[in-house]
N, C-alpha and C. Protein backbone atom coordinates (compact mmCIF):
# COMPACT_ATOMS: atom_id res chain seq x y z
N UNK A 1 -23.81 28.91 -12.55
CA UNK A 1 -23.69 28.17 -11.31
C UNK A 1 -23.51 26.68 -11.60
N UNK A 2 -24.74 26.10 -12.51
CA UNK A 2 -24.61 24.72 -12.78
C UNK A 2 -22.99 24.05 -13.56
N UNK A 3 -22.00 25.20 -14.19
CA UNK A 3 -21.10 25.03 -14.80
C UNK A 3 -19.99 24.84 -14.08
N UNK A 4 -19.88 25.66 -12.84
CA UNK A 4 -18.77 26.10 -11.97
C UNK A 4 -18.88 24.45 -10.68
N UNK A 5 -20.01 24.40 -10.73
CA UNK A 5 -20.28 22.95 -10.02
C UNK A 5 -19.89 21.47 -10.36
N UNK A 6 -20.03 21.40 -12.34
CA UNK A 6 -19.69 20.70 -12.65
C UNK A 6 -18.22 20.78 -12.68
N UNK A 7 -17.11 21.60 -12.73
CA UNK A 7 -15.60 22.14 -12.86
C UNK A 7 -15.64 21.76 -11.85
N UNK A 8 -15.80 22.05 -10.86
CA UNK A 8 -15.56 21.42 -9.12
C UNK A 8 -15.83 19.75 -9.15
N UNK A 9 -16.60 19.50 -9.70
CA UNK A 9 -16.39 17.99 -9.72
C UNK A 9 -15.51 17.00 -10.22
N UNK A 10 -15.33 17.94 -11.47
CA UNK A 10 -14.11 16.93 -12.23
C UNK A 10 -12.82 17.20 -11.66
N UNK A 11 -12.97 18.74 -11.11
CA UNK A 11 -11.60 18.88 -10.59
C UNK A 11 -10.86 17.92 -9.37
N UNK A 12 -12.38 17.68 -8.49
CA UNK A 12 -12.04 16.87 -7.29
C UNK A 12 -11.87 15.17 -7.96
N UNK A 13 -12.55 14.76 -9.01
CA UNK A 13 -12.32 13.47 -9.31
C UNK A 13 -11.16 13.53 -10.00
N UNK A 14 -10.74 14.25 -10.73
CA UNK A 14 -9.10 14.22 -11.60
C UNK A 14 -8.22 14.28 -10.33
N UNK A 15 -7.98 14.87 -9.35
CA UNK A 15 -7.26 14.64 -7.99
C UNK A 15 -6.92 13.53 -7.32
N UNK A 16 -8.10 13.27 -7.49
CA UNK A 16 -8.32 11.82 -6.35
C UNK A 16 -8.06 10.32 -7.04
N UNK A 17 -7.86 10.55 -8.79
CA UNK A 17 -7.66 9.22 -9.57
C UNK A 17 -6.19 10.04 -9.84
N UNK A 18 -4.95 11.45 -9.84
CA UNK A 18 -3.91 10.86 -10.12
C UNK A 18 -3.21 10.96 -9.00
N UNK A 19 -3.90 10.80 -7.91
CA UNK A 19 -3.12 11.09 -6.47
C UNK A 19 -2.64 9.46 -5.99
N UNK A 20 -3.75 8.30 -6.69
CA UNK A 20 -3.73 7.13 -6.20
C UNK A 20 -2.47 6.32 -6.93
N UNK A 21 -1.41 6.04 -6.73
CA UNK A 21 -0.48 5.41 -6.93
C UNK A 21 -0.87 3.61 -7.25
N UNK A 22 -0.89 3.18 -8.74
CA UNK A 22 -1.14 1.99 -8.95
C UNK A 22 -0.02 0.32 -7.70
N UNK A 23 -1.16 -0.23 -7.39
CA UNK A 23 -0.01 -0.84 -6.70
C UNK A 23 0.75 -2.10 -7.28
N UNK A 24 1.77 -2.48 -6.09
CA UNK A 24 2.64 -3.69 -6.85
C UNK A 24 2.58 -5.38 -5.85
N UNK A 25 2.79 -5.86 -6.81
CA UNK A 25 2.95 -7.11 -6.48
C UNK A 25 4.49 -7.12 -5.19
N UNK A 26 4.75 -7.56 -4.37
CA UNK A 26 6.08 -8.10 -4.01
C UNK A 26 5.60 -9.32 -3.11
N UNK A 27 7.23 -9.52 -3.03
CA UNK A 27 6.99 -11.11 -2.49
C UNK A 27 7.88 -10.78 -1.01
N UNK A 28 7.45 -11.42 -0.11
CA UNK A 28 8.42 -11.58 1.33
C UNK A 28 9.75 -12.49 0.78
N UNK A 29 10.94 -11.68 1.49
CA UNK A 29 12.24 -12.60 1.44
C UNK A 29 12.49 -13.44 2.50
N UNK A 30 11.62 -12.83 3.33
CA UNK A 30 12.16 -13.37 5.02
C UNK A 30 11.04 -13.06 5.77
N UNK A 31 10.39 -13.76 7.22
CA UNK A 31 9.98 -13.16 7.65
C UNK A 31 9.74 -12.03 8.31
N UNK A 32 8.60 -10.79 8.15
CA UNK A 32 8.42 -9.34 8.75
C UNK A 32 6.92 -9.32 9.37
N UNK A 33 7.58 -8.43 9.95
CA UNK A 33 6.48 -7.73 11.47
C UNK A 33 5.69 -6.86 10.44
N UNK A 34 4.47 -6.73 10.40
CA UNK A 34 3.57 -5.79 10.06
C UNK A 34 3.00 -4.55 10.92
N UNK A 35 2.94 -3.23 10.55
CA UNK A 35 2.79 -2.37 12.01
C UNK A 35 1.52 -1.97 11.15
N UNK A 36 0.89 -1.26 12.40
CA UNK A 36 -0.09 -0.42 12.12
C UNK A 36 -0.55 0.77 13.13
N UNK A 37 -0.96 2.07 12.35
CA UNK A 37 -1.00 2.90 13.27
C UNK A 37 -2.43 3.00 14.14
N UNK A 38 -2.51 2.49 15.69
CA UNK A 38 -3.66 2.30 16.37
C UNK A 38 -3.61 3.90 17.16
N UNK A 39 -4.40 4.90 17.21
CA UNK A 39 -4.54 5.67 17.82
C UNK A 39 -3.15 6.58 17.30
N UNK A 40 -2.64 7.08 18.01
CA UNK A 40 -1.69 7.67 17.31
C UNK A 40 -0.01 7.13 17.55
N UNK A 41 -0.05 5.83 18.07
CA UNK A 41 1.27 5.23 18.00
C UNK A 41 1.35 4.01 16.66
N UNK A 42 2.29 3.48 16.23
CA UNK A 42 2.75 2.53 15.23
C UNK A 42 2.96 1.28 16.07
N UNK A 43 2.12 0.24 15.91
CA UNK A 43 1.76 -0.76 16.89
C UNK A 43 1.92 -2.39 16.12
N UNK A 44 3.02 -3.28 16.20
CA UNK A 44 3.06 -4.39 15.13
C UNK A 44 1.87 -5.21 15.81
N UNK A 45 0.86 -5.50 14.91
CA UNK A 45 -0.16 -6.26 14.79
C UNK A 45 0.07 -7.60 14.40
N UNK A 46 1.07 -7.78 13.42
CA UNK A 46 0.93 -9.58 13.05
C UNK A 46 2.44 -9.21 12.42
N UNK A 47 2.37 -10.64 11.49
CA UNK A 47 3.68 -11.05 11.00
C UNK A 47 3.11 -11.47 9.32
N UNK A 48 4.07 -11.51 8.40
CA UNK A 48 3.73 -11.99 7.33
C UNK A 48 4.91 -12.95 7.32
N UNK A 49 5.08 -14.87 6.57
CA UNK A 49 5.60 -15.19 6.15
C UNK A 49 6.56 -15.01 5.25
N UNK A 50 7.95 -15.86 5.19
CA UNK A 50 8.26 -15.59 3.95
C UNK A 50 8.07 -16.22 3.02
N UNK A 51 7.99 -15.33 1.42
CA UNK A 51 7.22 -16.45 0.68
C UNK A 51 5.83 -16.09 0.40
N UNK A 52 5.56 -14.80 0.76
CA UNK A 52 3.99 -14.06 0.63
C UNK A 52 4.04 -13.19 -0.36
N UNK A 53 3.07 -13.09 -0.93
CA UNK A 53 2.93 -12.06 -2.46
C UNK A 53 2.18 -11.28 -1.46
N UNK A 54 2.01 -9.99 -1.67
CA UNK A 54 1.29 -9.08 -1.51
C UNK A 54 0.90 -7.63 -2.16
N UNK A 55 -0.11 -7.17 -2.24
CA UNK A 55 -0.07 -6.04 -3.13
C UNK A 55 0.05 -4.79 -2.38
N UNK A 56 1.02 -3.92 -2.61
CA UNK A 56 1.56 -2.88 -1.74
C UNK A 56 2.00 -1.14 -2.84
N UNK A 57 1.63 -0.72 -1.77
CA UNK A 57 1.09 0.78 -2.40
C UNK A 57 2.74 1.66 -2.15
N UNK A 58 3.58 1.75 -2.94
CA UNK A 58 5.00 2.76 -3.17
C UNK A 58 4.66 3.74 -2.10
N UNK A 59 5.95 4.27 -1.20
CA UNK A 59 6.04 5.33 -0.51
C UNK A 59 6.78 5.77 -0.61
N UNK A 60 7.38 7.38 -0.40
CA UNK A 60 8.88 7.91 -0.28
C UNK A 60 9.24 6.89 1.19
N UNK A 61 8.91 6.62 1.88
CA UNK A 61 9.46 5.99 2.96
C UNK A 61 10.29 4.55 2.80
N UNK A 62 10.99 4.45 4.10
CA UNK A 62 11.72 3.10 4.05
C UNK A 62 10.56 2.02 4.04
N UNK A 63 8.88 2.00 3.99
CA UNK A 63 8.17 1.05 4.32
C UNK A 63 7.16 1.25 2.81
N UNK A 64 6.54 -0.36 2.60
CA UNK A 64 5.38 -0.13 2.10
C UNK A 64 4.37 0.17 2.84
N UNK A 65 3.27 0.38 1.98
CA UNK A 65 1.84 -0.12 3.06
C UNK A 65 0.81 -0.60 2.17
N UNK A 66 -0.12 -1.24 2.74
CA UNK A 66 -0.73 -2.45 2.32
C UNK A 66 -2.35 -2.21 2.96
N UNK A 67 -2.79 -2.55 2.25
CA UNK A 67 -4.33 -3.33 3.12
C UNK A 67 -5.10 -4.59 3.22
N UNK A 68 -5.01 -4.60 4.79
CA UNK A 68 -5.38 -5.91 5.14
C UNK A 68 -6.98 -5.48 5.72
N UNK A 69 -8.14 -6.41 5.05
CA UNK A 69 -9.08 -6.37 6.76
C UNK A 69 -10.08 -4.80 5.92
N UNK A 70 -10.17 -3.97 7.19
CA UNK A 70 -10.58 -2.40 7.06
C UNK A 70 -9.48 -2.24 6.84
N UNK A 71 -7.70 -2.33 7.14
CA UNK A 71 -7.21 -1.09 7.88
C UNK A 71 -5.93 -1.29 6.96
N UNK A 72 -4.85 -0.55 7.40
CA UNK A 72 -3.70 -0.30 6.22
C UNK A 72 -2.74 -0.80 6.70
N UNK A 73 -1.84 -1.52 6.38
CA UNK A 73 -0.63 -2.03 7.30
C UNK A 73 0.90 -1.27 6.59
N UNK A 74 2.03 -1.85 7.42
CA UNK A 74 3.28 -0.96 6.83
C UNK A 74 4.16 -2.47 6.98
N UNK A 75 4.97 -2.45 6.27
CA UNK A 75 5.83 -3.45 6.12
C UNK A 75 7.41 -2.50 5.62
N UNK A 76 8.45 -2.68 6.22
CA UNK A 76 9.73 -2.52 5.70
C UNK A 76 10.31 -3.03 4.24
N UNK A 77 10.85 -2.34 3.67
CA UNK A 77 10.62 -2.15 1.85
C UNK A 77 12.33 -3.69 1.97
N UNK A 78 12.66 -3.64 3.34
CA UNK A 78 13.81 -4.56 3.16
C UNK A 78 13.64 -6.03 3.01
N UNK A 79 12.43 -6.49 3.58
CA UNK A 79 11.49 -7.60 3.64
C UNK A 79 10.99 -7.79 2.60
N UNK A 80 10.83 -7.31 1.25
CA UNK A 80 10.62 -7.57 -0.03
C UNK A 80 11.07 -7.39 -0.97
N UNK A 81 10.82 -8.46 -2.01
CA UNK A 81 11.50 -8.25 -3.63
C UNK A 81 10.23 -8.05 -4.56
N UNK A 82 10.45 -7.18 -5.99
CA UNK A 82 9.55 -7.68 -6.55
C UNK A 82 9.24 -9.07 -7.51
N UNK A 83 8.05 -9.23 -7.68
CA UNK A 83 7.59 -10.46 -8.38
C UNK A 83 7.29 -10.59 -10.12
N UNK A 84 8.34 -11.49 -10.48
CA UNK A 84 7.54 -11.02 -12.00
C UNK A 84 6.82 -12.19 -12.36
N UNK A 85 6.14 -12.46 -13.08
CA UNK A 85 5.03 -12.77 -13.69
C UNK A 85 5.53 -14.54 -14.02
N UNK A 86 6.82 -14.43 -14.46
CA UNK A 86 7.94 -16.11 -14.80
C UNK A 86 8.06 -17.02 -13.18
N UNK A 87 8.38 -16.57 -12.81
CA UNK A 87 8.97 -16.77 -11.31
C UNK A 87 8.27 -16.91 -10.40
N UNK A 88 6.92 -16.52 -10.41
CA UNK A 88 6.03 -16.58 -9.08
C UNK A 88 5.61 -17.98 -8.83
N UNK A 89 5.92 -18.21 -7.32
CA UNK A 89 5.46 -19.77 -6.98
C UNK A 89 4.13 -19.93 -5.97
């Protein structure tokens, strides 16, 4: 019993560390609308400058998403470049 418990544990922690996608730096090109999903609609909450680094989590989608605050935001993948390490102002 004590064996099959410990297998269930690692199994759920090996899941949950390669499910998490390391995130990235990008920078705003222009200014974008930030959405977020309130209840079950996609609702733009704020704006980000252009000219903002932010750290943003890869999606198959046309959007990143991000966290601001508690909560997760989405930004359009067209509104950013990435940042390398020479170049950042």
């Amino acid at each position: 019993m004590y064996k099959q418990a410990v297998i269930l544990l690692l199994m759920l922690f090996t899941a949950s560390v390669s499910a998490a996608l390391p995130a990235r730096y990008m920078q705003t090109i222009e200014n974008a609308a930030v959405w977020a999903q309130i209840g079950d609609k996609m609702v733009t909450v704020g704006n980000i400058r252009a000219g903002q680094i932010i750290a943003v989590e890869p999606t198959a989608a046309s959007y990143y998403a991000f966290n601001f605050g508690f909560g997760k935001g989405f930004i359009d993948k067209g509104h950013l470049e990435p940042v390398s390490g020479a170049t950042k102002s």
